[in-house]
N, C-alpha and C. Protein backbone atom coordinates (compact mmCIF):
# COMPACT_ATOMS: atom_id res chain seq x y z
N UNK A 1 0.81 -1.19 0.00
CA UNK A 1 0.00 0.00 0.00
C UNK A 1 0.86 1.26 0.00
N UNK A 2 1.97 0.98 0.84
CA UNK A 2 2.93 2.10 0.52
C UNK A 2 3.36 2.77 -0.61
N UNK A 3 4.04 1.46 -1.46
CA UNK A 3 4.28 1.43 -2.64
C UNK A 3 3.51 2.17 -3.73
N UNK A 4 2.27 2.07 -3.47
CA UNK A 4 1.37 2.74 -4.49
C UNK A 4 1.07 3.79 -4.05
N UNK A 5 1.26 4.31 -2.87
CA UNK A 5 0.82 5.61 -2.30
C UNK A 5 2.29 6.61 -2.77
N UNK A 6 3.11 5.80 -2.83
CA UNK A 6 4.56 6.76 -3.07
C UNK A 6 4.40 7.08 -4.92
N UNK A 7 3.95 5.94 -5.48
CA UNK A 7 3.29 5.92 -6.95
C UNK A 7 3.16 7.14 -7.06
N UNK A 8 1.85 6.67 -6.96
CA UNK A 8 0.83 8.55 -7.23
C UNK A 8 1.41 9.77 -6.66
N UNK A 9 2.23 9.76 -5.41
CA UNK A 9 2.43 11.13 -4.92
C UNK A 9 3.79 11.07 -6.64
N UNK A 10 4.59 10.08 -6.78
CA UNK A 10 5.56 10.77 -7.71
C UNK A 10 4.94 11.10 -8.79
N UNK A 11 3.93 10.63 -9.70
CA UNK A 11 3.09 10.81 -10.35
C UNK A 11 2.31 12.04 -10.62
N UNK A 12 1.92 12.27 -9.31
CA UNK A 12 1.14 13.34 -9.27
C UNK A 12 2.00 14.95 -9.17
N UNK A 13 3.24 14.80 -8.53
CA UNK A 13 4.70 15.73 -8.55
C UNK A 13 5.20 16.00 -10.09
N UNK A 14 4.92 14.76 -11.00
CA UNK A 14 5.55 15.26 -12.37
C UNK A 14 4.41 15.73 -13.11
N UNK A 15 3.16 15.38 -12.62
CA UNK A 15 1.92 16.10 -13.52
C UNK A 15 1.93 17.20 -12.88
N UNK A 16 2.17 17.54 -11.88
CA UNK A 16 2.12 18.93 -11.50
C UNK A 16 3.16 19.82 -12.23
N UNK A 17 4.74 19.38 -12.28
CA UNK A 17 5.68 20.03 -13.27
C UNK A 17 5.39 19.75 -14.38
N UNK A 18 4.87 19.11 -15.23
CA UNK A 18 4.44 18.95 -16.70
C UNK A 18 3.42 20.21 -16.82
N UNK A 19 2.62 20.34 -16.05
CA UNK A 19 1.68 21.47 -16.12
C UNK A 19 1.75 22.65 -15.72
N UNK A 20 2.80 22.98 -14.82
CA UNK A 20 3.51 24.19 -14.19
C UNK A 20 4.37 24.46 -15.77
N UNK A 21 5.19 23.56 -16.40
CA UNK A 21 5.70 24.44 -17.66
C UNK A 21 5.17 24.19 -18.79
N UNK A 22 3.44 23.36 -19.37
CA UNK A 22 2.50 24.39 -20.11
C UNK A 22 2.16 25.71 -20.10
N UNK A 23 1.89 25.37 -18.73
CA UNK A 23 1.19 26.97 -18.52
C UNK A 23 2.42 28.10 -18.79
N UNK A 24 3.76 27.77 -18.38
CA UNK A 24 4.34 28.97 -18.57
C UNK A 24 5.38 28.84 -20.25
N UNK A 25 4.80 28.26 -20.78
CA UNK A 25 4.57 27.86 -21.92
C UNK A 25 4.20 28.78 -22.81
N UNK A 26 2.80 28.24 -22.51
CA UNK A 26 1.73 29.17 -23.76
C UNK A 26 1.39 30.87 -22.61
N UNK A 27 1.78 30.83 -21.65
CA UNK A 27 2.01 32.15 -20.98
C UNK A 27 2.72 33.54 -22.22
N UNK A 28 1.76 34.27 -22.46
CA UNK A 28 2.83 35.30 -23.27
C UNK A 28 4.00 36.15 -22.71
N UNK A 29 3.94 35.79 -21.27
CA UNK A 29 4.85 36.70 -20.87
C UNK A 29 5.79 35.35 -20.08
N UNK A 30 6.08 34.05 -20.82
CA UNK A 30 7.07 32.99 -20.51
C UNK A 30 7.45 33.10 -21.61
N UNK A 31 7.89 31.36 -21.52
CA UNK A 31 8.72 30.90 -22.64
C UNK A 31 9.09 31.54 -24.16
N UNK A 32 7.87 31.71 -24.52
CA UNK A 32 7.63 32.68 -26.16
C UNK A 32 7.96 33.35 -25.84
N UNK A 33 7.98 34.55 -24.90
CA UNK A 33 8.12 35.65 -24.72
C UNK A 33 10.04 36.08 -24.69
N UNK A 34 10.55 34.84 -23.83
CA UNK A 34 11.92 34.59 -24.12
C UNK A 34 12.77 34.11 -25.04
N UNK A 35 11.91 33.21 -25.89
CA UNK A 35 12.85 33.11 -26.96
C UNK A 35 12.70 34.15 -28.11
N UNK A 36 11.79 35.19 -28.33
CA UNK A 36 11.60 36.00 -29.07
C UNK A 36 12.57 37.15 -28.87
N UNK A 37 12.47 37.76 -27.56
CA UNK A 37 13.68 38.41 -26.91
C UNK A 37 15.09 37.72 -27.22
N UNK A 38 15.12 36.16 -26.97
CA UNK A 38 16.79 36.04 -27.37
C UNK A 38 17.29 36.09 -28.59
N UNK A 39 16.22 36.04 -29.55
CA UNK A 39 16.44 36.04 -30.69
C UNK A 39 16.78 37.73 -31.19
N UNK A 40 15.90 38.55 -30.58
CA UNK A 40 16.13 39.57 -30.75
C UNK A 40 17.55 40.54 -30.66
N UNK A 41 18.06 39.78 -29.00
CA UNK A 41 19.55 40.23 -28.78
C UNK A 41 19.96 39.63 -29.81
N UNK A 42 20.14 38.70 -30.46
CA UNK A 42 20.68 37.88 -31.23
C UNK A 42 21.53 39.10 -32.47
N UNK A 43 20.08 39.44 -33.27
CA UNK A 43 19.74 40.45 -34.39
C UNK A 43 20.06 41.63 -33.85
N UNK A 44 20.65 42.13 -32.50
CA UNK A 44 21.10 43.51 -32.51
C UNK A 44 22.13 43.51 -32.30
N UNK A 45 22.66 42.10 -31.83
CA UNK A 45 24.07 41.98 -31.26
C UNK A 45 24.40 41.97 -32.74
N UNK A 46 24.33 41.22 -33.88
CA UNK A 46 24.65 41.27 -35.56
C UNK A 46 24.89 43.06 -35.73
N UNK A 47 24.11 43.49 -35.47
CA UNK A 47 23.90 44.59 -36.11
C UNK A 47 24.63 45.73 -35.52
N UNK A 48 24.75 45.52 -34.23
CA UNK A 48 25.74 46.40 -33.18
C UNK A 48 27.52 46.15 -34.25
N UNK A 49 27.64 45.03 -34.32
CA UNK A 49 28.82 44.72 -35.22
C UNK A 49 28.68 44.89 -36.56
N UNK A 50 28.06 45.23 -37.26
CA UNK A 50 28.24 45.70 -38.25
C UNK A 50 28.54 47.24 -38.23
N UNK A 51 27.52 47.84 -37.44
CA UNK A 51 27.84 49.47 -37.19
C UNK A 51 29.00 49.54 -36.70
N UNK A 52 29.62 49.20 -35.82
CA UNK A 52 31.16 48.83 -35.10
C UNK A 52 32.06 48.82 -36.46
N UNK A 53 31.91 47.74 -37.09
CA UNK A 53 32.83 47.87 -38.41
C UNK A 53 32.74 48.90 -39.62
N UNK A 54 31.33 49.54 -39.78
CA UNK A 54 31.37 50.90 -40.41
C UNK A 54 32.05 51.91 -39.92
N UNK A 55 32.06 52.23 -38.19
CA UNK A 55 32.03 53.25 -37.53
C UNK A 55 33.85 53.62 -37.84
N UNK A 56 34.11 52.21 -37.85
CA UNK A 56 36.06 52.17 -37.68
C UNK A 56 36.35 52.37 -39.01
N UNK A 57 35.38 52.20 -40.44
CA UNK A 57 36.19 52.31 -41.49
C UNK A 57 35.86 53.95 -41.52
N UNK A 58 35.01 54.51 -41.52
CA UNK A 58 34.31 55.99 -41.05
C UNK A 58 35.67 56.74 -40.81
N UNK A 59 35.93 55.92 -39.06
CA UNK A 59 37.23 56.79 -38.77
C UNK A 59 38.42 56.54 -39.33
N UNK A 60 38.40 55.94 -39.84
CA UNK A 60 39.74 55.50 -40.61
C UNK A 60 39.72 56.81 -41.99
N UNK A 61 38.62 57.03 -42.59
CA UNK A 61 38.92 57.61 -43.83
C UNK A 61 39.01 59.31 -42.64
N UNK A 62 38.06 59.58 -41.79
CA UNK A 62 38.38 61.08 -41.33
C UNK A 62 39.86 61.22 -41.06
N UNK A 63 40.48 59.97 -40.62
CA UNK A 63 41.98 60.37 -40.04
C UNK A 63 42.92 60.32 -41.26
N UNK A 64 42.31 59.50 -42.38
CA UNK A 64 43.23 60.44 -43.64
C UNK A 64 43.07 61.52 -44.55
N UNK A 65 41.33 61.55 -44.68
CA UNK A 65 41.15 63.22 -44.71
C UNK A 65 42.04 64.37 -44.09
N UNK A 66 42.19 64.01 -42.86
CA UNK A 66 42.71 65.09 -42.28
C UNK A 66 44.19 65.07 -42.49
N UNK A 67 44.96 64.19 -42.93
CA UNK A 67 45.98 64.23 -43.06
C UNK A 67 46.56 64.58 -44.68
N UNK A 68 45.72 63.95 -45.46
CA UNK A 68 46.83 63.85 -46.87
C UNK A 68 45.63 64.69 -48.10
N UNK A 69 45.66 66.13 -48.27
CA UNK A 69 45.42 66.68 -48.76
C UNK A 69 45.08 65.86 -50.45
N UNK A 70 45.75 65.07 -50.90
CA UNK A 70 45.32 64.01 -51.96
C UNK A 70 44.08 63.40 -51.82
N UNK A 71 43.78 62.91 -50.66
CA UNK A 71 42.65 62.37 -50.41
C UNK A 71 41.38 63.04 -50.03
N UNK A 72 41.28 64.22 -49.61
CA UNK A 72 40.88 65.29 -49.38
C UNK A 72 40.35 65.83 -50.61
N UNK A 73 40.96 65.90 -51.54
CA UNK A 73 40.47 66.19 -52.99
C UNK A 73 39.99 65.51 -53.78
N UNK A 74 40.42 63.70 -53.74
CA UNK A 74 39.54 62.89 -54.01
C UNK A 74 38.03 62.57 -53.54
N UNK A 75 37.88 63.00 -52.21
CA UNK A 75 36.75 62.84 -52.07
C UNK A 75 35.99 63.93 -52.28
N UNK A 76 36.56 65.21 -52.43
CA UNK A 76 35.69 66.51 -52.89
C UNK A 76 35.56 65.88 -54.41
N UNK A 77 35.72 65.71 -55.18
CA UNK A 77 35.60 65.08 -56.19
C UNK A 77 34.86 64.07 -56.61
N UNK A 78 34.70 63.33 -56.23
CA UNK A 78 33.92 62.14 -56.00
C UNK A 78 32.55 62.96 -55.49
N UNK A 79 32.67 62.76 -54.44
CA UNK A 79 31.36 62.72 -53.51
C UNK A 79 30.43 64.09 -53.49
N UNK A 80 31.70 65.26 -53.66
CA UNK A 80 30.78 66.46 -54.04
C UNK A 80 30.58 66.76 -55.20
N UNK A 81 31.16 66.18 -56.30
CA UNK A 81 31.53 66.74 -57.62
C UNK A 81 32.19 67.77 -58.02
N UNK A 82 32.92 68.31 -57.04
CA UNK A 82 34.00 70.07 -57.20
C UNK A 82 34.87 69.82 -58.48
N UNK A 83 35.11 70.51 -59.05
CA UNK A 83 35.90 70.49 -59.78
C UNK A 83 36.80 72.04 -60.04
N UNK A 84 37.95 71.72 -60.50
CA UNK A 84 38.74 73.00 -60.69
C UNK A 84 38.62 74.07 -61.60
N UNK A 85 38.61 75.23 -60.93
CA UNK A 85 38.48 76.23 -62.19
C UNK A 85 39.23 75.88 -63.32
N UNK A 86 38.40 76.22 -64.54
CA UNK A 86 38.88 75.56 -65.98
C UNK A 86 39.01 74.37 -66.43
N UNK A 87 38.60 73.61 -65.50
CA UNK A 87 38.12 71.77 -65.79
C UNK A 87 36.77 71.97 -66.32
N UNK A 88 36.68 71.25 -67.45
CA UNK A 88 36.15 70.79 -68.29
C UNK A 88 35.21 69.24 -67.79
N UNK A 89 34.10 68.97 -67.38
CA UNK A 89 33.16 68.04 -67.38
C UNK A 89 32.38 67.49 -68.05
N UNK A 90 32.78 66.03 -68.60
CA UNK A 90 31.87 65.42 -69.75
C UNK A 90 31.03 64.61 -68.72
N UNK A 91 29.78 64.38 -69.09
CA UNK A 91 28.60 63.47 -68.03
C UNK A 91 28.58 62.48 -69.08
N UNK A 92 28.72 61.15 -68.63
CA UNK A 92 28.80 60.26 -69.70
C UNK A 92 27.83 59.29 -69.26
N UNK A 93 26.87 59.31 -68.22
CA UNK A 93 25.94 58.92 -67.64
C UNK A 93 26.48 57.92 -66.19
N UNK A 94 25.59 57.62 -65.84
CA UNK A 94 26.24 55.96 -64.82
C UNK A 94 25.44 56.35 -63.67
N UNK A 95 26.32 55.86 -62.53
CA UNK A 95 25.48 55.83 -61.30
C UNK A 95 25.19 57.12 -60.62
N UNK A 96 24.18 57.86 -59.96
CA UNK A 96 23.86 59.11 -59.25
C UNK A 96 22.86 60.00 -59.85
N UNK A 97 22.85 59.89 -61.17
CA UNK A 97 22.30 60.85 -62.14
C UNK A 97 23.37 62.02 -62.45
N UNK A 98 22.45 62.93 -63.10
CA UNK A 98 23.17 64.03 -63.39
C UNK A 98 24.33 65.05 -62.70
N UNK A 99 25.28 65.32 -62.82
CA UNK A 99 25.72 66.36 -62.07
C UNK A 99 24.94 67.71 -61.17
């Protein structure tokens, strides 16, 4: 009689934890609720490192801007389109549109 009385109490201890983590389960503020969040750090932690690796190539070009007047003019060139008094500009089409 023991035997079966120890049964059911173990029985009845794992239906109680089987049903203690349904409920926090289908709970929206459990389980779902955490793996959506880890997934989330997941996708910002990606993205934190990517900005990290823009941010350093970023500073990398300001610290030769500031240094080598060559490069300084390449990118006025490029990026602003400046050009020198008495330069001559052919638009031959491509990427940006028009001047």
């Amino acid at each position: 009689m023991a035997a079966l009385r120890g049964r059911w109490a173990r029985w009845g201890f794992v239906g109680a934890v089987a049903l203690a983590a349904g409920a926090a389960a289908w709970d929206p503020d459990g389980v779902r609720k955490y793996v959506k969040l880890r997934a989330e750090v997941r996708r910002m932690q990606g993205e934190n490192a990517s900005l990290a690796a823009e941010n350093a190539a970023l500073a990398r070009e300001a610290r030769g801007l500031r240094g080598d007047p060559a490069a300084l003019e390449r990118a006025a060139r490029e990026e602003l389109r400046f050009v020198r008094p008495g330069e001559r500009v052919y638009w031959l089409g491509g990427e940006g549109g028009a001047p």
